[in-house]
C-alpha atoms as a PDB file:
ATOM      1  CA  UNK A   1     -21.971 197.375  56.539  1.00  0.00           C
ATOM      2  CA  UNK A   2     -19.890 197.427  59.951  1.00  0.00           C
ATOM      3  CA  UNK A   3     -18.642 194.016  61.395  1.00  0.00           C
ATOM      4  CA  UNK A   4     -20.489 193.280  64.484  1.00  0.00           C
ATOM      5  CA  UNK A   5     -17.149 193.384  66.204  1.00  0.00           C
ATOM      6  CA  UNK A   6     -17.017 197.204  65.858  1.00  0.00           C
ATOM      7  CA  UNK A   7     -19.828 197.444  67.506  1.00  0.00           C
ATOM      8  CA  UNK A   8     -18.839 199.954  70.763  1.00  0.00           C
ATOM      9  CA  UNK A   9     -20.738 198.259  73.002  1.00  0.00           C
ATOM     10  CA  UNK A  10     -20.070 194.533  75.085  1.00  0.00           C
ATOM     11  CA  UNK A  11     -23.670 193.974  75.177  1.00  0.00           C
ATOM     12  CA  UNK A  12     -27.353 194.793  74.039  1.00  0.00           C
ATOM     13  CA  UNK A  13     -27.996 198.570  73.825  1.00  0.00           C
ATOM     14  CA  UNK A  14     -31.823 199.237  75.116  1.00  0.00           C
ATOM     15  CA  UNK A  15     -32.725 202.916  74.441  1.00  0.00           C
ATOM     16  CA  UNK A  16     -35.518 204.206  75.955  1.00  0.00           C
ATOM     17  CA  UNK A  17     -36.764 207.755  75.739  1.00  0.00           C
ATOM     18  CA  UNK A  18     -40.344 208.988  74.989  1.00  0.00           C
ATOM     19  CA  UNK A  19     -42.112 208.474  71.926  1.00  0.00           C
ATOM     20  CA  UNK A  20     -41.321 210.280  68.913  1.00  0.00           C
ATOM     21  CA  UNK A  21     -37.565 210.292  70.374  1.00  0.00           C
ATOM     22  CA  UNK A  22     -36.391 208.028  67.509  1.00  0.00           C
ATOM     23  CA  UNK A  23     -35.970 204.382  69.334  1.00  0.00           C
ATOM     24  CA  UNK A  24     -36.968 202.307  66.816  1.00  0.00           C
ATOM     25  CA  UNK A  25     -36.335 204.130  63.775  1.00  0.00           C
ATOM     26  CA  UNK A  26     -32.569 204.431  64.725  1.00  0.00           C
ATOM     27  CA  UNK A  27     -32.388 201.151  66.396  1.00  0.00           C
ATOM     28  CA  UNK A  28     -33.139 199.443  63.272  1.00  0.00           C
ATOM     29  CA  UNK A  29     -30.499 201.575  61.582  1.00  0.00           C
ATOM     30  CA  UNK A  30     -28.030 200.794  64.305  1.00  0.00           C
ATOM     31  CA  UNK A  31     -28.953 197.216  63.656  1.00  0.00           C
ATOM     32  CA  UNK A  32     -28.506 197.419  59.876  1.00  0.00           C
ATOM     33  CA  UNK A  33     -25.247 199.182  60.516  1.00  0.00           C
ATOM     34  CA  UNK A  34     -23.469 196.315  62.609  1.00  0.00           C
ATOM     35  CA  UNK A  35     -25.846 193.004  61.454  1.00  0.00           C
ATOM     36  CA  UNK A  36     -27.256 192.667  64.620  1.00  0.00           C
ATOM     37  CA  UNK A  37     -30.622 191.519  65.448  1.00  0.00           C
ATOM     38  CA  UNK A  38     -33.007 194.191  66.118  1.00  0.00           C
ATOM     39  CA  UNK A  39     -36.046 193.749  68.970  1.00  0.00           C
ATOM     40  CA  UNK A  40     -38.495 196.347  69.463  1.00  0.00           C
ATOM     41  CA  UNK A  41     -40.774 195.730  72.744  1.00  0.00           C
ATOM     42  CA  UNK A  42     -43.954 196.530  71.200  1.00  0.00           C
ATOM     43  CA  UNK A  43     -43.638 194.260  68.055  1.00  0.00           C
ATOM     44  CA  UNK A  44     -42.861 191.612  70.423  1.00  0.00           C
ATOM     45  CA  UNK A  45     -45.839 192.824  72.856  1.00  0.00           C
ATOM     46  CA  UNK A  46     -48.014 192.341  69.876  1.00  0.00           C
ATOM     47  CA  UNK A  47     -46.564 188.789  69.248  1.00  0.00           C
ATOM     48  CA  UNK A  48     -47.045 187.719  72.589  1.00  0.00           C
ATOM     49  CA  UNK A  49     -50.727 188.916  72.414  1.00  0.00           C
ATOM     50  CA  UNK A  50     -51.165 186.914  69.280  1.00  0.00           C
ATOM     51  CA  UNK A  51     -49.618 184.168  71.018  1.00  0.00           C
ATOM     52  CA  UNK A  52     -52.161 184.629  73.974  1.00  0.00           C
ATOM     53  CA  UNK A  53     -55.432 185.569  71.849  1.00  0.00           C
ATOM     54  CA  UNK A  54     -55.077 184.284  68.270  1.00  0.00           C
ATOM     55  CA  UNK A  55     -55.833 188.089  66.790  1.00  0.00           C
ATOM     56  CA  UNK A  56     -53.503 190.028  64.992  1.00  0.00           C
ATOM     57  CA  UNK A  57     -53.444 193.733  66.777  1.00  0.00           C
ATOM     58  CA  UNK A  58     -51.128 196.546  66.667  1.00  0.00           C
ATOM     59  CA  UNK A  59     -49.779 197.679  70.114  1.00  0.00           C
ATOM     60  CA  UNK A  60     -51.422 200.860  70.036  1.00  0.00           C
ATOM     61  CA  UNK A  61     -54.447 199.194  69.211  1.00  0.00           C
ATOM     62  CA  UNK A  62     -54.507 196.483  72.317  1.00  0.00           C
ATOM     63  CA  UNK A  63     -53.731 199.816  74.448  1.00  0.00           C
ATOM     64  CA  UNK A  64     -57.168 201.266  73.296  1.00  0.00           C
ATOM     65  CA  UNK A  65     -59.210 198.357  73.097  1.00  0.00           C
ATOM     66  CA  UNK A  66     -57.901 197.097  76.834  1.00  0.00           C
ATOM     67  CA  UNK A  67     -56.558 199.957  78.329  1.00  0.00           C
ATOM     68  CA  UNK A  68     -53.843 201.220  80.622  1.00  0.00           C
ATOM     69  CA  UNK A  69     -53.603 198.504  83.153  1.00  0.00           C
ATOM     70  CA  UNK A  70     -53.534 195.331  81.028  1.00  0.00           C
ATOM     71  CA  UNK A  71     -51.162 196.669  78.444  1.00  0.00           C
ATOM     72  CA  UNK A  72     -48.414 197.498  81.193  1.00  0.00           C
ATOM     73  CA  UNK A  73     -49.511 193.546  82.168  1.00  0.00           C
ATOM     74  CA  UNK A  74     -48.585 192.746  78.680  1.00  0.00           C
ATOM     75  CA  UNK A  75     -45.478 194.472  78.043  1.00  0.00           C
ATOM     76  CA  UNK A  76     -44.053 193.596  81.678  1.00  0.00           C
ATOM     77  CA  UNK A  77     -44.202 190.120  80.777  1.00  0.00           C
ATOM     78  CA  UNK A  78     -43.240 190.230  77.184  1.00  0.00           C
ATOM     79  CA  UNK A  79     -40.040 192.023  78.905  1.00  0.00           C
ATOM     80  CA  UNK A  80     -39.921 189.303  81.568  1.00  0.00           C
ATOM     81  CA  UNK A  81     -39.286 187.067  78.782  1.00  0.00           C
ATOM     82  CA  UNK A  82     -36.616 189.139  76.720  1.00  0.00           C
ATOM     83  CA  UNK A  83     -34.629 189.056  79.927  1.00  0.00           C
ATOM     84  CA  UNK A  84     -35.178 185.807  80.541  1.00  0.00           C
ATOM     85  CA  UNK A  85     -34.016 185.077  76.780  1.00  0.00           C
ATOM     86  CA  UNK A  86     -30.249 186.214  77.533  1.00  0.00           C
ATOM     87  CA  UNK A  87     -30.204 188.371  74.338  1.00  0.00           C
ATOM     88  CA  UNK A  88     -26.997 188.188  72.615  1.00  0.00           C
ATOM     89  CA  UNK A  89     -25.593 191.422  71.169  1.00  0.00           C
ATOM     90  CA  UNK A  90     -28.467 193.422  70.108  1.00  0.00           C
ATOM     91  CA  UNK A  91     -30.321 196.830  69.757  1.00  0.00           C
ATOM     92  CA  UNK A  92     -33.786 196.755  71.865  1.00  0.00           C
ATOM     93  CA  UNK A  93     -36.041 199.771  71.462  1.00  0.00           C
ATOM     94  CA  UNK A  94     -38.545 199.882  74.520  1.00  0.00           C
ATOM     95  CA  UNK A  95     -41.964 201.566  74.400  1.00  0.00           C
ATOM     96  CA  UNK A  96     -41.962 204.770  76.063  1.00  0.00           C
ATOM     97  CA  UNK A  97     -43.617 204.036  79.361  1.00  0.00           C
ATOM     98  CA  UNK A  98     -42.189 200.818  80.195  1.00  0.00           C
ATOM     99  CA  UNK A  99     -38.974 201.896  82.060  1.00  0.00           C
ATOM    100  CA  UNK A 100     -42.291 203.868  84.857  1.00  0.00           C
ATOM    101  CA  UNK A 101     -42.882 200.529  86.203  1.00  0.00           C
ATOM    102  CA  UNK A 102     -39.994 199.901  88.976  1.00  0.00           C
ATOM    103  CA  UNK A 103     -39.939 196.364  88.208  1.00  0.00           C
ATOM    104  CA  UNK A 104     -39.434 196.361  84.844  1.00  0.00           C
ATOM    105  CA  UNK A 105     -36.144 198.579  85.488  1.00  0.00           C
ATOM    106  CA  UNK A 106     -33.616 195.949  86.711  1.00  0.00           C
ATOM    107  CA  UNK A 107     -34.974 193.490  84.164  1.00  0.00           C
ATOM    108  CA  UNK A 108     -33.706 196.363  81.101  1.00  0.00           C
ATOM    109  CA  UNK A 109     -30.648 196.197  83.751  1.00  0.00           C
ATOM    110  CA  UNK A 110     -30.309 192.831  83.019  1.00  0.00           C
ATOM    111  CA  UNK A 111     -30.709 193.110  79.147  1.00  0.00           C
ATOM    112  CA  UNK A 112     -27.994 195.335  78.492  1.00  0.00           C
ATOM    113  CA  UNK A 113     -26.690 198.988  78.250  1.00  0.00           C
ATOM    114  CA  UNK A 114     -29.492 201.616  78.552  1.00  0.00           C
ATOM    115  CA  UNK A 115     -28.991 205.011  76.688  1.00  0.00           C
ATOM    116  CA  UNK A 116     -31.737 207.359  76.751  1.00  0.00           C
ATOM    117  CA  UNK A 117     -32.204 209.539  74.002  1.00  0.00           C
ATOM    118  CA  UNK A 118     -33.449 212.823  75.208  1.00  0.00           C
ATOM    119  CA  UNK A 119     -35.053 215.020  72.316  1.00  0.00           C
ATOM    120  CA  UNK A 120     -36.213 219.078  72.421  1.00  0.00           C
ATOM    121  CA  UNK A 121     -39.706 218.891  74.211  1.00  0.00           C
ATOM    122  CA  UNK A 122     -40.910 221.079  70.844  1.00  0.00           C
ATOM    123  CA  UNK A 123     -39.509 218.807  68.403  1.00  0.00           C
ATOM    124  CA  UNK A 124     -40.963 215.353  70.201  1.00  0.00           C
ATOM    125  CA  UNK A 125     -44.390 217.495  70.153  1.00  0.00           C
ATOM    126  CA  UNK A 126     -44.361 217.942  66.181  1.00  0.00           C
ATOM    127  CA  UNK A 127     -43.598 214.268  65.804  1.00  0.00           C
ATOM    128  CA  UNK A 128     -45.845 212.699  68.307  1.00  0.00           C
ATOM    129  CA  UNK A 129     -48.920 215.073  67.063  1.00  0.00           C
ATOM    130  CA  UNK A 130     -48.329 214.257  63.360  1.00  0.00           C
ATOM    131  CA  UNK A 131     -50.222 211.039  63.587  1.00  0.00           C
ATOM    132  CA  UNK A 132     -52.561 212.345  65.655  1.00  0.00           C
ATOM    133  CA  UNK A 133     -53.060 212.523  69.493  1.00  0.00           C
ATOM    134  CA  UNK A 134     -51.733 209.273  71.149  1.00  0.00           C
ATOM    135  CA  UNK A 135     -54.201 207.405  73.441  1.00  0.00           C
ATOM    136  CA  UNK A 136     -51.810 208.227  76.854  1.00  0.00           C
ATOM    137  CA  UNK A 137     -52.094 211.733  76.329  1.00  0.00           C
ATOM    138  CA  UNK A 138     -53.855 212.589  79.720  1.00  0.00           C
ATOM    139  CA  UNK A 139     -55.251 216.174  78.144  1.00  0.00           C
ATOM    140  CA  UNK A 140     -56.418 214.939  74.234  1.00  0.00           C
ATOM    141  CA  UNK A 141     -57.385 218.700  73.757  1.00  0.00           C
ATOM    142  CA  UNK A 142     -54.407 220.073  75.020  1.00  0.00           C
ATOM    143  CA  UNK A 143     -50.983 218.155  73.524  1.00  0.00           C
ATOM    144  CA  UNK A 144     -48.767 220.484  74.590  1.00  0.00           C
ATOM    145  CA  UNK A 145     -49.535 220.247  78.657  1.00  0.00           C
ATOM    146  CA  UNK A 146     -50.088 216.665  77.897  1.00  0.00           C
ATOM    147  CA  UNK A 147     -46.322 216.221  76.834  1.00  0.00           C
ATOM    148  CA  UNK A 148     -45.259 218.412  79.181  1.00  0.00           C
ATOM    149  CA  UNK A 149     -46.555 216.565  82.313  1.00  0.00           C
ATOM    150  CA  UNK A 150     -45.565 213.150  80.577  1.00  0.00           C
ATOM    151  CA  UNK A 151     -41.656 214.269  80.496  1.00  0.00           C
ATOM    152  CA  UNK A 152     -42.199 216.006  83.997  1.00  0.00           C
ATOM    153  CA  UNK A 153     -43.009 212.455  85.376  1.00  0.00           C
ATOM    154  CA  UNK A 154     -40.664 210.642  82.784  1.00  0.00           C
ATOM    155  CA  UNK A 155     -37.431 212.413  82.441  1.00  0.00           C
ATOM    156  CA  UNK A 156     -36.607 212.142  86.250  1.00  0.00           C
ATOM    157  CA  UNK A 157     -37.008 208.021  85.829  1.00  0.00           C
ATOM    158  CA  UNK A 158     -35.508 208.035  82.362  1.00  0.00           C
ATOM    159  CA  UNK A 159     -32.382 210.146  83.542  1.00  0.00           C
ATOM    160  CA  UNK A 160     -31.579 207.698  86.391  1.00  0.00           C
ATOM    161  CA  UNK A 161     -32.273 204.600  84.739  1.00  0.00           C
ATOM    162  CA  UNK A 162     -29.901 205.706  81.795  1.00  0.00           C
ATOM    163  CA  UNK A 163     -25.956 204.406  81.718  1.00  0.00           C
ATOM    164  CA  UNK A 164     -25.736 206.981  79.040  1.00  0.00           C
ATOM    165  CA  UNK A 165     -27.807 209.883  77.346  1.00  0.00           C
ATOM    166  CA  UNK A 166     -27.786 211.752  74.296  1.00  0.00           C
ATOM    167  CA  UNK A 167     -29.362 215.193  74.395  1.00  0.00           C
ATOM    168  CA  UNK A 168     -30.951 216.024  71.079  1.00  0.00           C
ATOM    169  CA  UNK A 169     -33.070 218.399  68.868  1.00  0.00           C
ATOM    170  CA  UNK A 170     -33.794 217.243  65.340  1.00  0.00           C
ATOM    171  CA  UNK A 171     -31.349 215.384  64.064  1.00  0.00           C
ATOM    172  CA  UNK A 172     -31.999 212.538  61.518  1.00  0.00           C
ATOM    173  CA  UNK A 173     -31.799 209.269  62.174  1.00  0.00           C
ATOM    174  CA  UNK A 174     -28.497 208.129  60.747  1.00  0.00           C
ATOM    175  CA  UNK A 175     -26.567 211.681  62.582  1.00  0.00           C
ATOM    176  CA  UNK A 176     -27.903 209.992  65.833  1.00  0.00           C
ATOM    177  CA  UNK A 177     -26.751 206.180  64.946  1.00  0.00           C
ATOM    178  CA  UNK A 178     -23.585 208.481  64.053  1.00  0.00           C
ATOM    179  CA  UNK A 179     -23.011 209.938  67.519  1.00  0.00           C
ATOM    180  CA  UNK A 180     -23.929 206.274  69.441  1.00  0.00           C
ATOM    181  CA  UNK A 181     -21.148 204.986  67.265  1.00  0.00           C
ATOM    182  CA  UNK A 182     -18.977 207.535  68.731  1.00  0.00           C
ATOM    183  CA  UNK A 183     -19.844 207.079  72.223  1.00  0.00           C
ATOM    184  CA  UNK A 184     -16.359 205.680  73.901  1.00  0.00           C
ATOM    185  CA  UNK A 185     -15.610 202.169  73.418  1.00  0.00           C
ATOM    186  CA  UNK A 186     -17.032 200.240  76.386  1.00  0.00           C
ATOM    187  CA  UNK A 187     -19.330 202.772  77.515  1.00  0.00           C
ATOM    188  CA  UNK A 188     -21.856 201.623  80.169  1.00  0.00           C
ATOM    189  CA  UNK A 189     -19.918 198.500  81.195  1.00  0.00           C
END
């Protein structure tokens, strides 16, 4: 395992991207990689809706059961308080939608170093389809347009948000943890 130290970033990476773009899976690997602490926004989305409600719920599941509306509530202020925490060194994988909201965009700012990990519009398809069709798919019969309007709207915000981007197609997981760790030393300062 790397020392921390090596780690080619000065503070917290956040990626963002859509889902199915590999945040979490190759944030945890990142984390593994350098023994850093590893924070996924939804996780902690569903911890602070434990926190509020007493029941146990999985993030997708408080988006179906609530809706739209209250679980951009949720996550803004879950995000509110990772900002608020001063993270130390860290990887932070964010859900999908949460850099839309202008607000919440200076507070992932704040948190650290954003790289956006931009995967092949057909290869995000196969992956976000395999579990079946995601409850923010505006067209549940038709995936494809659905994804296709999503990264119309998304891309744009994710592009400009991002202090760095990957562009990708289907590598694994550990090839992209590979080519972060080769992104130059201090990038996104």
């Amino acid at each position: 395992m790397s020392d921390p130290v090596s780690f080619p970033f000065p503070r917290p990476l956040v990626l963002i991207g859509m889902k199915g773009s590999g945040k979490t899976t190759v944030g945890r690997l990142l984390a593994h990689r350098y023994s850093l602490p590893f924070y996924d926004v939804d996780k902690e989305l569903e911890v602070d809706y434990r926190r509020q409600t007493g029941i146990d719920r999985s993030s997708r599941a408080i988006f179906q059961q609530h809706g739209r509306d209250f679980f951009r509530q949720l996550e803004q202020s879950t995000l509110i308080r990772l900002a608020a925490a001063r993270l130390p060194r860290c990887i932070l994988a964010t859900g999908g939608g949460l850099p839309l909201a202008e607000a919440n965009r200076p507070l992932l700012r704040q948190i650290g170093i954003i790289l956006y990990l931009e995967v092949d519009e057909a290869v995000l398809l196969e992956r976000i389809t395999a579990h079946g069709i995601p409850p923010f798919f505006p067209y549940p019969d038709d995936p494809a347009r659905s994804l296709a309007d999503l990264l119309a709207e998304r891309r744009p915000i994710y592009r400009e948000l991002a202090d760095l981007s990957l562009s990708l197609r289907d590598e694994s997981p550990a090839q992209i943890a590979d080519l972060i760790a080769a992104l130059p030393e201090n990038s996104g300062t």
